[in-house]
Protein backbone atom coordinates (compact mmCIF):
# COMPACT_ATOMS: atom_id res chain seq x y z
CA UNK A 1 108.06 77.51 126.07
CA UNK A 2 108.35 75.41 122.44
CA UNK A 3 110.54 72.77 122.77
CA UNK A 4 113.50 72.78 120.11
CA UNK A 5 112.06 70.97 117.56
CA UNK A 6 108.95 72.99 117.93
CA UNK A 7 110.84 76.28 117.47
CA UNK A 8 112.91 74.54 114.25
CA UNK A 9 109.34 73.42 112.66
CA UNK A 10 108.14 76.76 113.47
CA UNK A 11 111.37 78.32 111.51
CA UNK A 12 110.61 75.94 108.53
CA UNK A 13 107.55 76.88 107.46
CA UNK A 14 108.04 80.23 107.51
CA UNK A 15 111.54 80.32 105.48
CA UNK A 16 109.38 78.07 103.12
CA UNK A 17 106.21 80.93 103.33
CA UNK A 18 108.84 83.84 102.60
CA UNK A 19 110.64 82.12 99.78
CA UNK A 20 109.80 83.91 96.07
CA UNK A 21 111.32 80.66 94.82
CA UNK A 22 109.00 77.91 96.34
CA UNK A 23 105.81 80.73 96.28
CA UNK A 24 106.30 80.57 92.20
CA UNK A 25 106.14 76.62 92.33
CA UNK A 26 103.44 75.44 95.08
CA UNK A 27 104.00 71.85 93.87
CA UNK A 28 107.48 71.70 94.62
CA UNK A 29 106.54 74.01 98.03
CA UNK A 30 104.04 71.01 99.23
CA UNK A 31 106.09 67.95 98.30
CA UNK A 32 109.42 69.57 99.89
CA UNK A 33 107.63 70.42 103.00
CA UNK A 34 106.46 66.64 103.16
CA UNK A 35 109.75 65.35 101.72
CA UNK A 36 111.05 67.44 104.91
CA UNK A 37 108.59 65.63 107.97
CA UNK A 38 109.28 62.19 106.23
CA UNK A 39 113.01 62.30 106.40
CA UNK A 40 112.46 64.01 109.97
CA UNK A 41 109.98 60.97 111.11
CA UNK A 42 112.93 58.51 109.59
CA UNK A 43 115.60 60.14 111.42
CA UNK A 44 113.72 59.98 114.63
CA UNK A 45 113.30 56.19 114.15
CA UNK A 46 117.00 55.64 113.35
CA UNK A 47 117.87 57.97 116.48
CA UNK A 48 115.55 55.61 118.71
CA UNK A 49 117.02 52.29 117.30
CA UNK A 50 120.62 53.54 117.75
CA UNK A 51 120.43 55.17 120.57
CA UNK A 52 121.65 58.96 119.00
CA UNK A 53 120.70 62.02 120.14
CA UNK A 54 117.04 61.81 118.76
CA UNK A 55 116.52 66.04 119.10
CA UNK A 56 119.66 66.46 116.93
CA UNK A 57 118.93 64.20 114.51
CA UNK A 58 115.54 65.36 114.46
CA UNK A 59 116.39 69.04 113.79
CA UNK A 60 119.24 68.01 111.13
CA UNK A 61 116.51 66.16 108.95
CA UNK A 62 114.06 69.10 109.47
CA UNK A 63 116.66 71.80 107.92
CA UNK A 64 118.81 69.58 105.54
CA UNK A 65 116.88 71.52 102.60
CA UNK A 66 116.45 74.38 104.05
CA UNK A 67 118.60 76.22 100.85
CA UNK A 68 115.38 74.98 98.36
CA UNK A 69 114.18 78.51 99.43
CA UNK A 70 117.13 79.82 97.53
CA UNK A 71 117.20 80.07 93.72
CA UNK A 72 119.71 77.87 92.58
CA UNK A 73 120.09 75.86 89.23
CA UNK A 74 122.10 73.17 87.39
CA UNK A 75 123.64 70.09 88.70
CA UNK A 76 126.32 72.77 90.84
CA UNK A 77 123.40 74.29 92.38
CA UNK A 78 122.29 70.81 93.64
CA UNK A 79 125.76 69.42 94.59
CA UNK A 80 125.96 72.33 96.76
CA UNK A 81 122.47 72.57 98.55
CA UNK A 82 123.56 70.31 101.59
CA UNK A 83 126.49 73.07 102.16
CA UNK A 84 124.48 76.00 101.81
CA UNK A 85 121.49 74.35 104.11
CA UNK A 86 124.33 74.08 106.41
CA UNK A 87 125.27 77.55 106.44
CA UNK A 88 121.40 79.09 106.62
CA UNK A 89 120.41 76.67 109.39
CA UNK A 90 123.98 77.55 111.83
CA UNK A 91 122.14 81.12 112.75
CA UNK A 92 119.03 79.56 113.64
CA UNK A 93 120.97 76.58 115.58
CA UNK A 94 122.72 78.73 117.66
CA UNK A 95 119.57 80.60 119.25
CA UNK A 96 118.45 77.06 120.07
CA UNK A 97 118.88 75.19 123.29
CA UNK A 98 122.24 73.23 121.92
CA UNK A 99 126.12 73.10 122.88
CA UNK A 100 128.34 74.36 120.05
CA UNK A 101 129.24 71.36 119.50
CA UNK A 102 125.59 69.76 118.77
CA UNK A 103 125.18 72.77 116.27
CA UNK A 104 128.59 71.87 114.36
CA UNK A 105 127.47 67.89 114.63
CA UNK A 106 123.93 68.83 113.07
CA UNK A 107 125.69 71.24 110.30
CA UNK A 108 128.76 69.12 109.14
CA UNK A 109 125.65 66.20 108.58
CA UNK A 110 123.35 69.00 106.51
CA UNK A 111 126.60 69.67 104.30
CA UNK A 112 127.16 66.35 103.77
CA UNK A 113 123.93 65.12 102.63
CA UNK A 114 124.29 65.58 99.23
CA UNK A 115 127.65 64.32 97.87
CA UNK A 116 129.39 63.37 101.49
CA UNK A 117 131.19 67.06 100.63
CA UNK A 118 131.53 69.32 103.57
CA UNK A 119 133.59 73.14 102.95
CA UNK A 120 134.02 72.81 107.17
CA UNK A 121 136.04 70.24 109.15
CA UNK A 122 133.56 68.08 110.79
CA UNK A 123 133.30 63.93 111.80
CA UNK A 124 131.67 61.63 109.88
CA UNK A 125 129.56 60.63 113.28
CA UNK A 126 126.95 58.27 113.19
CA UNK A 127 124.68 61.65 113.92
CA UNK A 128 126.15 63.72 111.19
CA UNK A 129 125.62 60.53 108.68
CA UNK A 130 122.30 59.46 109.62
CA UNK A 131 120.88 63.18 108.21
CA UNK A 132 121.49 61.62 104.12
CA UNK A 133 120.64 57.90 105.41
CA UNK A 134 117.16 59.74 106.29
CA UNK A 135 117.20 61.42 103.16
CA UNK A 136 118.23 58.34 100.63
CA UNK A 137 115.78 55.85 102.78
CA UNK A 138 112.80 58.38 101.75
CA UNK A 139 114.02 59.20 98.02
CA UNK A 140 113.24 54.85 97.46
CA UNK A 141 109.75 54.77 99.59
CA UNK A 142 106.21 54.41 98.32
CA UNK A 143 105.63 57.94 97.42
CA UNK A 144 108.57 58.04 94.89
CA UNK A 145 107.17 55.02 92.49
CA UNK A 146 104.13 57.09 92.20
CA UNK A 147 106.32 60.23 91.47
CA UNK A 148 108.72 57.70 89.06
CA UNK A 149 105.68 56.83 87.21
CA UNK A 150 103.81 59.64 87.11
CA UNK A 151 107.13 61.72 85.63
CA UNK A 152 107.89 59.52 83.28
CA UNK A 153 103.67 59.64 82.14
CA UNK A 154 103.95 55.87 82.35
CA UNK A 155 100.23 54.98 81.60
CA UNK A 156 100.91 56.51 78.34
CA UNK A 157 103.93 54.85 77.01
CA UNK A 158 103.96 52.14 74.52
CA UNK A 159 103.78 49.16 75.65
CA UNK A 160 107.63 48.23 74.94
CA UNK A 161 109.21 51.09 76.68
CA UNK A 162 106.77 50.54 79.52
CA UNK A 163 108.50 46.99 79.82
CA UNK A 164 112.13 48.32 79.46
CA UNK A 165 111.55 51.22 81.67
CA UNK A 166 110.05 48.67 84.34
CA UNK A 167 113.20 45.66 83.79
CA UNK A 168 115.53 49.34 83.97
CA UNK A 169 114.13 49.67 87.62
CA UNK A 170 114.41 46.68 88.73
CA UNK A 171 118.30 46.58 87.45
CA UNK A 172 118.58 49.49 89.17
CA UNK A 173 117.02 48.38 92.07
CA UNK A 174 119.48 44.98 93.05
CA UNK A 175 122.18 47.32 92.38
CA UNK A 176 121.24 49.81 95.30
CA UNK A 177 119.92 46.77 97.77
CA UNK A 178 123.12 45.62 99.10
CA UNK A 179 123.99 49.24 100.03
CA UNK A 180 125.24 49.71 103.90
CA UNK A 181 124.33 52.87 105.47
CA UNK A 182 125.75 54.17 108.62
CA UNK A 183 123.87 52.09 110.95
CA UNK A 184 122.11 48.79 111.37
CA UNK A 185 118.71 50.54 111.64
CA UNK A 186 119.05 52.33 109.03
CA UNK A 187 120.17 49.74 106.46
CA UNK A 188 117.53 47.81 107.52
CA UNK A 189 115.06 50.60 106.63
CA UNK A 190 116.61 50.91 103.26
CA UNK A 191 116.73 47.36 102.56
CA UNK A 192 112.93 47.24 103.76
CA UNK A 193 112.18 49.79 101.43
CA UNK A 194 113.98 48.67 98.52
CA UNK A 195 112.37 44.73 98.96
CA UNK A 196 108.76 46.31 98.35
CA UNK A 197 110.21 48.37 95.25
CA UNK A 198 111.59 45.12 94.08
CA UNK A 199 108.26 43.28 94.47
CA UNK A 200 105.84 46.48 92.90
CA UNK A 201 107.81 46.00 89.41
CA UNK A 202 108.49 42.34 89.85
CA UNK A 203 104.54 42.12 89.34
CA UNK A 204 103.98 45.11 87.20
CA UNK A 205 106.97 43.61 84.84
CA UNK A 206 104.28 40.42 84.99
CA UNK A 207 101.54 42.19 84.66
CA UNK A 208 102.76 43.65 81.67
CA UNK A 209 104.01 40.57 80.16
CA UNK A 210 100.61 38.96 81.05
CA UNK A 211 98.78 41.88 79.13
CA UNK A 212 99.16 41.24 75.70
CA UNK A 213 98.52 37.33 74.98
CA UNK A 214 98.32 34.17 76.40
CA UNK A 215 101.55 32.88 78.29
């Protein structure tokens, strides 16, 4: 018999292989699906350093976007995914091998994800608050300074906005590192994370500088 998690990855894919939305953008079908393991993988790791319920976390992380099958748009439509993930994944939850309240844990921390807005009572667990932590620790790893880059067609910039952009991140960056999540592990992750981000455009801000002249 497939364990929970097995039956929730099973689930995944195919909401994301019946979705019109994500079958009309294959790009944004592959890097969600990946976005979806890598938050799942992170979750597990905070669950094992904090001693959570590692299945629950687990499944939270591996529907938080489940409503990116859904045709939404605008900055409403995004505020509100987290809330509407929470009310497509309940159905599925409640065929699984939970307790009511694991399901209402692992939904109140999908609706939450997004703007720390739920339209449900729920407690601001650990659990529940470790599903964004996840999230946020994998929107500032190494995949995403590829992505930054590549958006912003950095290789083809001139040379002075290349600089700004790159002195923009870092401010950016010592802004977001003394951020506390809800657990130790987790912070640590983040501040892991953030470190290397720091130290990429630390040298490409001297590589730059390096690349036009003498110093």
């Amino acid at each position: 018999m497939a364990t929970n998690i097995e039956r929730a990855i099973a689930f995944l894919r195919e909401q994301f292989d019946q979705s019109e939305y994500l079958a009309a953008r294959p790009e944004g079908k592959k890097y969600r699906l990946e976005h979806t393991m890598r938050v799942a993988n992170i979750g597990k790791e905070i669950a094992q350093g904090e001693n959570l319920d590692e299945e629950a976390l687990v499944l939270g992380c591996l529907l938080h976007d489940l409503s990116y099958t859904e045709t939404w748009d605008g900055e409403d439509g995004w505020l509100n995914h987290g809330r509407l993930a929470a009310k497509m994944a309940r159905p599925f939850l409640e065929t699984l091998d939970l307790s009511p309240e694991q399901v209402d844990e692992i939904c109140y921390g999908i609706a939450i994800h997004v703007d720390d807005q739920a339209d449900f009572p729920g407690e601001r667990s650990p659990l529940a608050l470790s599903i964004g932590d996840a999230d946020n620790i994998d929107r500032f790893d190494v995949y995403r300074i590829h992505e930054q880059l590549s958006q912003a067609s950095f290789l083809a910039l001139p040379y002075g906005e290349q600089l700004n952009r790159t002195s923009g991140y870092l401010a950016k960056l010592e802004k977001y590192k003394e951020l506390a999540f809800a657990t130790k592990t987790a912070t640590k992750l983040w501040r892991d994370r953030i470190d290397f981000q720091i130290q990429f455009f630390t040298k490409l801000k001297a590589q730059l500088e390096a690349s036009v002249g003498l110093l």
